[in-house]
PDB file of N, CA and C in Angstrom:
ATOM      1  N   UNK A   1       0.837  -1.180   0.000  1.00  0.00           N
ATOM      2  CA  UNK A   1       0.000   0.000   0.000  1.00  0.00           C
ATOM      3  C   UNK A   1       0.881   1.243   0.000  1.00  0.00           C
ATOM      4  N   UNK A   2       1.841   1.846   1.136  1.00  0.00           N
ATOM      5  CA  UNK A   2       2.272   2.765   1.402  1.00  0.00           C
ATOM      6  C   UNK A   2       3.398   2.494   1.116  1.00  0.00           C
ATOM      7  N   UNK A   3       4.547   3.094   0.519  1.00  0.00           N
ATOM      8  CA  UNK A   3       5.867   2.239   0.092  1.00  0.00           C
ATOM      9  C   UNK A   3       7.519   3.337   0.336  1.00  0.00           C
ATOM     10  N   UNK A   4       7.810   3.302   1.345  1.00  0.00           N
ATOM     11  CA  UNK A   4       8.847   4.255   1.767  1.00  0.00           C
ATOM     12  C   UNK A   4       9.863   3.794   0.959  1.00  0.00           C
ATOM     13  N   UNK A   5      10.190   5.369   0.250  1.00  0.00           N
ATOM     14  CA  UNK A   5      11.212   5.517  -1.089  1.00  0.00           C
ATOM     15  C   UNK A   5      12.807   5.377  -0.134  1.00  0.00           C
ATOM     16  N   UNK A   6      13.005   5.937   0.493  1.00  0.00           N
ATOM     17  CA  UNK A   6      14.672   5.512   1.313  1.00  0.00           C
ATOM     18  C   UNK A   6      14.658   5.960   2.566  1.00  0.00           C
ATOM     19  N   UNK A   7      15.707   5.314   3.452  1.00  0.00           N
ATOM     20  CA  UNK A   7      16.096   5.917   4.593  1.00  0.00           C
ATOM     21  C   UNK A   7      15.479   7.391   5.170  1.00  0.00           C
ATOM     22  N   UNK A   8      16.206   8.410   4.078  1.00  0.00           N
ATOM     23  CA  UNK A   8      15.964   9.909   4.619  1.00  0.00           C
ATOM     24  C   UNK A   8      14.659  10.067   4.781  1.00  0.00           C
ATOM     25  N   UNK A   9      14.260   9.366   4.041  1.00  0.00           N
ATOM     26  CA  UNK A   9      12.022  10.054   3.971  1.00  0.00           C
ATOM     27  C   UNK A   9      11.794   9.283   5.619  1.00  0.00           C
ATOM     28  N   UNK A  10      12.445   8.280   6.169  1.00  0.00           N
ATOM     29  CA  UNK A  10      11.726   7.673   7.476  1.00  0.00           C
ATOM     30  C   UNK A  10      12.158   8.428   8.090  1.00  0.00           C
ATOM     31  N   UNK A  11      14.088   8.981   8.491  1.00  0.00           N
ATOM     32  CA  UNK A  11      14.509   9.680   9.591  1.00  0.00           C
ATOM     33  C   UNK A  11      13.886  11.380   9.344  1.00  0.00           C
ATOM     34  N   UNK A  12      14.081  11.653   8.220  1.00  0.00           N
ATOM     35  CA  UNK A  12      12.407  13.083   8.516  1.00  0.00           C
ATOM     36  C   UNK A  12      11.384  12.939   8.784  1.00  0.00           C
ATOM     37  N   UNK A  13      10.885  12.221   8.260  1.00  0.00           N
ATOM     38  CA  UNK A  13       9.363  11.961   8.817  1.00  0.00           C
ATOM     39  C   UNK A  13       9.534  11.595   9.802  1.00  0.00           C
ATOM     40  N   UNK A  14      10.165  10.948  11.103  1.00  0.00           N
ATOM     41  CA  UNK A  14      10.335  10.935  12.743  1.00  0.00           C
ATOM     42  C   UNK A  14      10.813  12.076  13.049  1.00  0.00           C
ATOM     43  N   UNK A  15      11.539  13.014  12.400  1.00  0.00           N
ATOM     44  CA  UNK A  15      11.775  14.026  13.311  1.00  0.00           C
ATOM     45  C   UNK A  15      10.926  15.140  13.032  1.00  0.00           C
ATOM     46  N   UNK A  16      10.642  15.425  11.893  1.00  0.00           N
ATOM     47  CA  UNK A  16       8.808  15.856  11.699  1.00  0.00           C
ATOM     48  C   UNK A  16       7.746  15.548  12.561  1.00  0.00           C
ATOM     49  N   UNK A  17       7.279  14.677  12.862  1.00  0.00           N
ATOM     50  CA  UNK A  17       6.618  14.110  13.657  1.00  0.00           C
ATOM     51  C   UNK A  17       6.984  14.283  14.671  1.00  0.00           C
ATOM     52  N   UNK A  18       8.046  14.018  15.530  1.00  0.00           N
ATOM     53  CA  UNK A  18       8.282  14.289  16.938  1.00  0.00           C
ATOM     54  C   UNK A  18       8.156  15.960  17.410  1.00  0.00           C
ATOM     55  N   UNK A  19       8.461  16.764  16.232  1.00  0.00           N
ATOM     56  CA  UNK A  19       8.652  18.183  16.387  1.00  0.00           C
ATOM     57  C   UNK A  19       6.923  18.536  16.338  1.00  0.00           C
ATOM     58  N   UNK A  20       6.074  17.708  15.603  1.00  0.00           N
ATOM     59  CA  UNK A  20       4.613  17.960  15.849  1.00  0.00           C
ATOM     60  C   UNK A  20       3.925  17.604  16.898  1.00  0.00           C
ATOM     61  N   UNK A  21       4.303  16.535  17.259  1.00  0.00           N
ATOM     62  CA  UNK A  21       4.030  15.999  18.490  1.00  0.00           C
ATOM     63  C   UNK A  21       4.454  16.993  19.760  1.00  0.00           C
ATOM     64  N   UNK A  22       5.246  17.845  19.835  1.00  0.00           N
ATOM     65  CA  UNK A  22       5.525  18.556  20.812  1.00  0.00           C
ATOM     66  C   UNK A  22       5.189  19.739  20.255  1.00  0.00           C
ATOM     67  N   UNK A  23       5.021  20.479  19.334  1.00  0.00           N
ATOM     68  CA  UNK A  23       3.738  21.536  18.669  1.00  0.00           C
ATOM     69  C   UNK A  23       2.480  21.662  19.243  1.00  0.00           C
ATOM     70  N   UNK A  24       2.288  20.299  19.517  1.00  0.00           N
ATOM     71  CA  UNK A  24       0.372  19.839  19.322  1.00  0.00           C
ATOM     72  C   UNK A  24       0.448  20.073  21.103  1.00  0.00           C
ATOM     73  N   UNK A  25       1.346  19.697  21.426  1.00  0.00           N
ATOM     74  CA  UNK A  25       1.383  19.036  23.539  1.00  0.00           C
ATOM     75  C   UNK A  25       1.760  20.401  23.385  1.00  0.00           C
ATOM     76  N   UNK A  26       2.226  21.171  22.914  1.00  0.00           N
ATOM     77  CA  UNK A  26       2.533  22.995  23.724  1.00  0.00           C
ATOM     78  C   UNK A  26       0.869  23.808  23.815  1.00  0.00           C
ATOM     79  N   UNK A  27       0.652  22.896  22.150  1.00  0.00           N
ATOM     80  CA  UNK A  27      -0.548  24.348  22.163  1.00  0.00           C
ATOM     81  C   UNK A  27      -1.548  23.819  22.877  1.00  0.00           C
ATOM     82  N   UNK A  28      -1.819  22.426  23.082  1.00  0.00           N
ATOM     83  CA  UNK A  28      -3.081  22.316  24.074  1.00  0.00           C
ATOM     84  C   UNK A  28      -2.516  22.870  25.528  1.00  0.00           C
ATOM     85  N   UNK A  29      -1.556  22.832  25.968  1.00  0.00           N
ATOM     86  CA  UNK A  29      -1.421  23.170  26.748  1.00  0.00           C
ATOM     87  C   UNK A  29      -1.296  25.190  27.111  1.00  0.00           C
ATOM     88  N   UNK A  30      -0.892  25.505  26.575  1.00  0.00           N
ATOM     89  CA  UNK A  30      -1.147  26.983  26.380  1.00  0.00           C
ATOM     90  C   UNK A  30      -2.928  27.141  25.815  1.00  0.00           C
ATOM     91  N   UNK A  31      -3.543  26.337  24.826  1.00  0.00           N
ATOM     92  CA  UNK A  31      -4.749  26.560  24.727  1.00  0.00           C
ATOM     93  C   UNK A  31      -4.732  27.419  23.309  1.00  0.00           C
ATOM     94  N   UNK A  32      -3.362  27.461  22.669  1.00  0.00           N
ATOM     95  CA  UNK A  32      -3.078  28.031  21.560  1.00  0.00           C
ATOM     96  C   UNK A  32      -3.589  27.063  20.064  1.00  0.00           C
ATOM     97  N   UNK A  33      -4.535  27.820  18.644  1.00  0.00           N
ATOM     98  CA  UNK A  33      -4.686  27.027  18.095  1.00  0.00           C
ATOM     99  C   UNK A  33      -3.458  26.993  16.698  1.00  0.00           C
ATOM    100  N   UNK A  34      -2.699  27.585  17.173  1.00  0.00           N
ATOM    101  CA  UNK A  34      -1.787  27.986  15.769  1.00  0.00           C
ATOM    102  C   UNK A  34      -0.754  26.664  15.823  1.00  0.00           C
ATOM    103  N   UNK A  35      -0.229  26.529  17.219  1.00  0.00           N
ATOM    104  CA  UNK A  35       0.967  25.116  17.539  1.00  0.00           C
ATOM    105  C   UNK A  35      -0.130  23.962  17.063  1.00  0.00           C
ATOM    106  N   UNK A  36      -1.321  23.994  17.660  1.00  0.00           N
ATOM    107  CA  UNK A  36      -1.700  22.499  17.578  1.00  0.00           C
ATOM    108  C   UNK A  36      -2.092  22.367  16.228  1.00  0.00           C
ATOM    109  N   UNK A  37      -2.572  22.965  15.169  1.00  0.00           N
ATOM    110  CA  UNK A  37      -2.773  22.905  13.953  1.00  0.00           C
ATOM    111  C   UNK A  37      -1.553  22.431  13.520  1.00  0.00           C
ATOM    112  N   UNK A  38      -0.315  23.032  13.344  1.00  0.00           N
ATOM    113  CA  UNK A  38       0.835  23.101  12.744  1.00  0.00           C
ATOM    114  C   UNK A  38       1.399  21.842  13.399  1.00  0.00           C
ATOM    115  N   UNK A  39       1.231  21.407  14.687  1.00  0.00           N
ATOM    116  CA  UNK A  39       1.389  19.795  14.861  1.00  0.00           C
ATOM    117  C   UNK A  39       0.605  18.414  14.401  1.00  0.00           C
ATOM    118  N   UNK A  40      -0.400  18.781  14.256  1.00  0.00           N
ATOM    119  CA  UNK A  40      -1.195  18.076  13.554  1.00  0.00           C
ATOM    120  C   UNK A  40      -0.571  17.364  12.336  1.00  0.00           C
ATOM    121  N   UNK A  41      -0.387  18.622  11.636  1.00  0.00           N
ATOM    122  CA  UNK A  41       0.126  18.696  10.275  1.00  0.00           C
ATOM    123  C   UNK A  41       1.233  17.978  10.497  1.00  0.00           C
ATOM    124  N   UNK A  42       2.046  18.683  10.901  1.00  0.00           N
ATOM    125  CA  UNK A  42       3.641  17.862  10.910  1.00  0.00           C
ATOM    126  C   UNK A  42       3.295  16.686  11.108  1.00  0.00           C
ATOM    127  N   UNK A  43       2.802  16.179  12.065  1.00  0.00           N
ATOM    128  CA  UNK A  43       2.307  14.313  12.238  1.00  0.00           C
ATOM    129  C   UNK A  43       2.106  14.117  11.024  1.00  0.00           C
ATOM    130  N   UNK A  44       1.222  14.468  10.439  1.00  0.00           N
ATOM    131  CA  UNK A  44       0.531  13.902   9.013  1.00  0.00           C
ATOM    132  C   UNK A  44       1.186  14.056   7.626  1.00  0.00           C
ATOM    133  N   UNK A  45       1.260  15.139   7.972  1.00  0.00           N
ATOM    134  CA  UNK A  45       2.527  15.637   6.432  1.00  0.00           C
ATOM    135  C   UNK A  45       3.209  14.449   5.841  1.00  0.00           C
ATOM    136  N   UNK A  46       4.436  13.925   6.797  1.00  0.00           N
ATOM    137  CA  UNK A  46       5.169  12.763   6.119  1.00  0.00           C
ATOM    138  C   UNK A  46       4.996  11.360   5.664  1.00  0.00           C
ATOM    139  N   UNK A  47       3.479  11.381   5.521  1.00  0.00           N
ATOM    140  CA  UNK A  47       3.201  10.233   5.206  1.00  0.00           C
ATOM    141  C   UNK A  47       2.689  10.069   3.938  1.00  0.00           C
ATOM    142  N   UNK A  48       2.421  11.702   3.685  1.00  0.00           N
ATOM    143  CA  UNK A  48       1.603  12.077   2.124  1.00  0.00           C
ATOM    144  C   UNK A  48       2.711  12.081   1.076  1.00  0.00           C
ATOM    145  N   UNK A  49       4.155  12.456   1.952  1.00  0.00           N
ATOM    146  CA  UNK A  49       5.191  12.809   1.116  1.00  0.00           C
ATOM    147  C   UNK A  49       6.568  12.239   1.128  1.00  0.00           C
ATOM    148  N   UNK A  50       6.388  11.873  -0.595  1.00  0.00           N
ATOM    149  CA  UNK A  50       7.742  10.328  -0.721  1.00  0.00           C
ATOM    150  C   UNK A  50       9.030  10.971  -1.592  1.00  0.00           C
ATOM    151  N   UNK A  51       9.165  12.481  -1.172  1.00  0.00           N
ATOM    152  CA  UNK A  51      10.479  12.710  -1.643  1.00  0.00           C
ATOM    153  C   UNK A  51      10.800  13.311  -0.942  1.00  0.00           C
ATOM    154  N   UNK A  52      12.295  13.368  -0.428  1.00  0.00           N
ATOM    155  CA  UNK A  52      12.780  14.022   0.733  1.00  0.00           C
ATOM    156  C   UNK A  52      13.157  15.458   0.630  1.00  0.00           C
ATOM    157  N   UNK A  53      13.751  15.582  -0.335  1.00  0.00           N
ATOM    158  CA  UNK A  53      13.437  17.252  -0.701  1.00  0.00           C
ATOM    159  C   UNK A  53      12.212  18.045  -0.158  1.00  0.00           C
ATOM    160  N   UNK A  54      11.440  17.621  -0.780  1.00  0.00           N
ATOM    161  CA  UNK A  54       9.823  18.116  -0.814  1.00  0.00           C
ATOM    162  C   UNK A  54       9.323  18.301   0.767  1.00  0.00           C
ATOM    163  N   UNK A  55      10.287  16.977   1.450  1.00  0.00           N
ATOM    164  CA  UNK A  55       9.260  16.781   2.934  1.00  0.00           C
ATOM    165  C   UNK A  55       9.985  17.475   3.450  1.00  0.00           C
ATOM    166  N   UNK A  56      11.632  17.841   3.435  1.00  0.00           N
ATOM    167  CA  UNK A  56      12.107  18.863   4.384  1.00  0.00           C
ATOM    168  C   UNK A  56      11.771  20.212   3.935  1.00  0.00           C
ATOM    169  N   UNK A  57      11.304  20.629   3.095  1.00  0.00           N
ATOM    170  CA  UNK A  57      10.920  22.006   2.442  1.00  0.00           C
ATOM    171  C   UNK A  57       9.741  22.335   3.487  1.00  0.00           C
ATOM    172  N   UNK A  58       8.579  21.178   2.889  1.00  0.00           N
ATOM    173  CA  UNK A  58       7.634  21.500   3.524  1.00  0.00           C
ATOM    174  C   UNK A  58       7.247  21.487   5.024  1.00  0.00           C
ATOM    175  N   UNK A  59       8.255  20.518   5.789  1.00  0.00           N
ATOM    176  CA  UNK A  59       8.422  20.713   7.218  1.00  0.00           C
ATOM    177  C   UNK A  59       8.966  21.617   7.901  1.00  0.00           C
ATOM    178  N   UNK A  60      10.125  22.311   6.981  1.00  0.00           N
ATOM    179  CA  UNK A  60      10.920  23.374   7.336  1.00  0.00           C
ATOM    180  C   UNK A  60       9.694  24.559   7.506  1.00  0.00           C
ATOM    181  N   UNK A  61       8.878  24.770   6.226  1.00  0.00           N
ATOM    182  CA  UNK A  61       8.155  26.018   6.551  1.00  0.00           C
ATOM    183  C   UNK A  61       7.281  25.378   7.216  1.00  0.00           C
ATOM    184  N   UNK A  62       6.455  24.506   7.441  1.00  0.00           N
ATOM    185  CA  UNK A  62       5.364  24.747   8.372  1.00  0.00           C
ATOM    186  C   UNK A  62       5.862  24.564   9.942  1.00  0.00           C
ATOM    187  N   UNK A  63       7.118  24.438  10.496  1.00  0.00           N
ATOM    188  CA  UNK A  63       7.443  24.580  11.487  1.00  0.00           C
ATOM    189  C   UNK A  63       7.994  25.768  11.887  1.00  0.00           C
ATOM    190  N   UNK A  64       8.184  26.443  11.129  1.00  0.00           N
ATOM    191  CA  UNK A  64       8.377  28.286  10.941  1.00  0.00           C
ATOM    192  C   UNK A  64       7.187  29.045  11.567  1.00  0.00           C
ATOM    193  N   UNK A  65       6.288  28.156  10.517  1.00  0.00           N
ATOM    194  CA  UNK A  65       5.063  29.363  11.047  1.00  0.00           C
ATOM    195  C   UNK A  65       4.133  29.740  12.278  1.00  0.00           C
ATOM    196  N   UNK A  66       4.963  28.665  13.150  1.00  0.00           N
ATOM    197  CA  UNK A  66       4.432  29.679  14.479  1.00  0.00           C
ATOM    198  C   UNK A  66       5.177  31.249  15.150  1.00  0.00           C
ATOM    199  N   UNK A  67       6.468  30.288  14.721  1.00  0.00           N
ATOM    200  CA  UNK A  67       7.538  31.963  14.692  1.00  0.00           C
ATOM    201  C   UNK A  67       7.110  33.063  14.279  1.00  0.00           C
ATOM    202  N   UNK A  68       6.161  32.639  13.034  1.00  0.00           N
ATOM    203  CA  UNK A  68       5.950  34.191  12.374  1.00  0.00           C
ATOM    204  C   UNK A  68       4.419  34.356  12.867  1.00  0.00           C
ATOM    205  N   UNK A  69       3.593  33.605  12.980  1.00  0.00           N
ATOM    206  CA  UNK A  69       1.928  34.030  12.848  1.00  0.00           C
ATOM    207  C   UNK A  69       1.430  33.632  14.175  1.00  0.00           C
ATOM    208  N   UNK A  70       1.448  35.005  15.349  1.00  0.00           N
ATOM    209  CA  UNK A  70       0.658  34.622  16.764  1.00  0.00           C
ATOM    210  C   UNK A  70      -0.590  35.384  16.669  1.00  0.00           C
ATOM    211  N   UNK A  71      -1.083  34.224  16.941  1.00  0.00           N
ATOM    212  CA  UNK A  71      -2.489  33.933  17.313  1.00  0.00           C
ATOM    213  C   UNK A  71      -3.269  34.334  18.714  1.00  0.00           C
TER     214      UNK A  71
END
């Protein structure tokens, strides 16, 4: 079904994920909806995406954007 293209796409996608996973546990805890969205995502993101380029691009900015956009 799901077919992981190499190494790099698993060790980003865990550290994607772990960085969402502690996104998601800040903002419920602050009660903020901008972290827990953007953790969400990060969880989910790397599973949609089977090139590693693409997944650190797109993890890079959506883990940015709490830096820039408070809620």
């Amino acid at each position: 079904m799901f077919e992981i293209g190499s190494t790099a796409v698993l060790i980003w996608g865990l550290i994607f994920g772990s960085l969402g996973a502690g996104f998601a546990i800040y903002g419920k805890r602050q009660k903020a909806i901008v972290p827990i969205c953007i953790g969400i995502a990060l969880c989910v993101v790397p599973y949609f995406i089977a090139n590693v380029y693409v997944l650190v691009a797109v993890g890079c900015v959506l883990a940015a954007i709490p830096y820039f956009v408070r809620w």
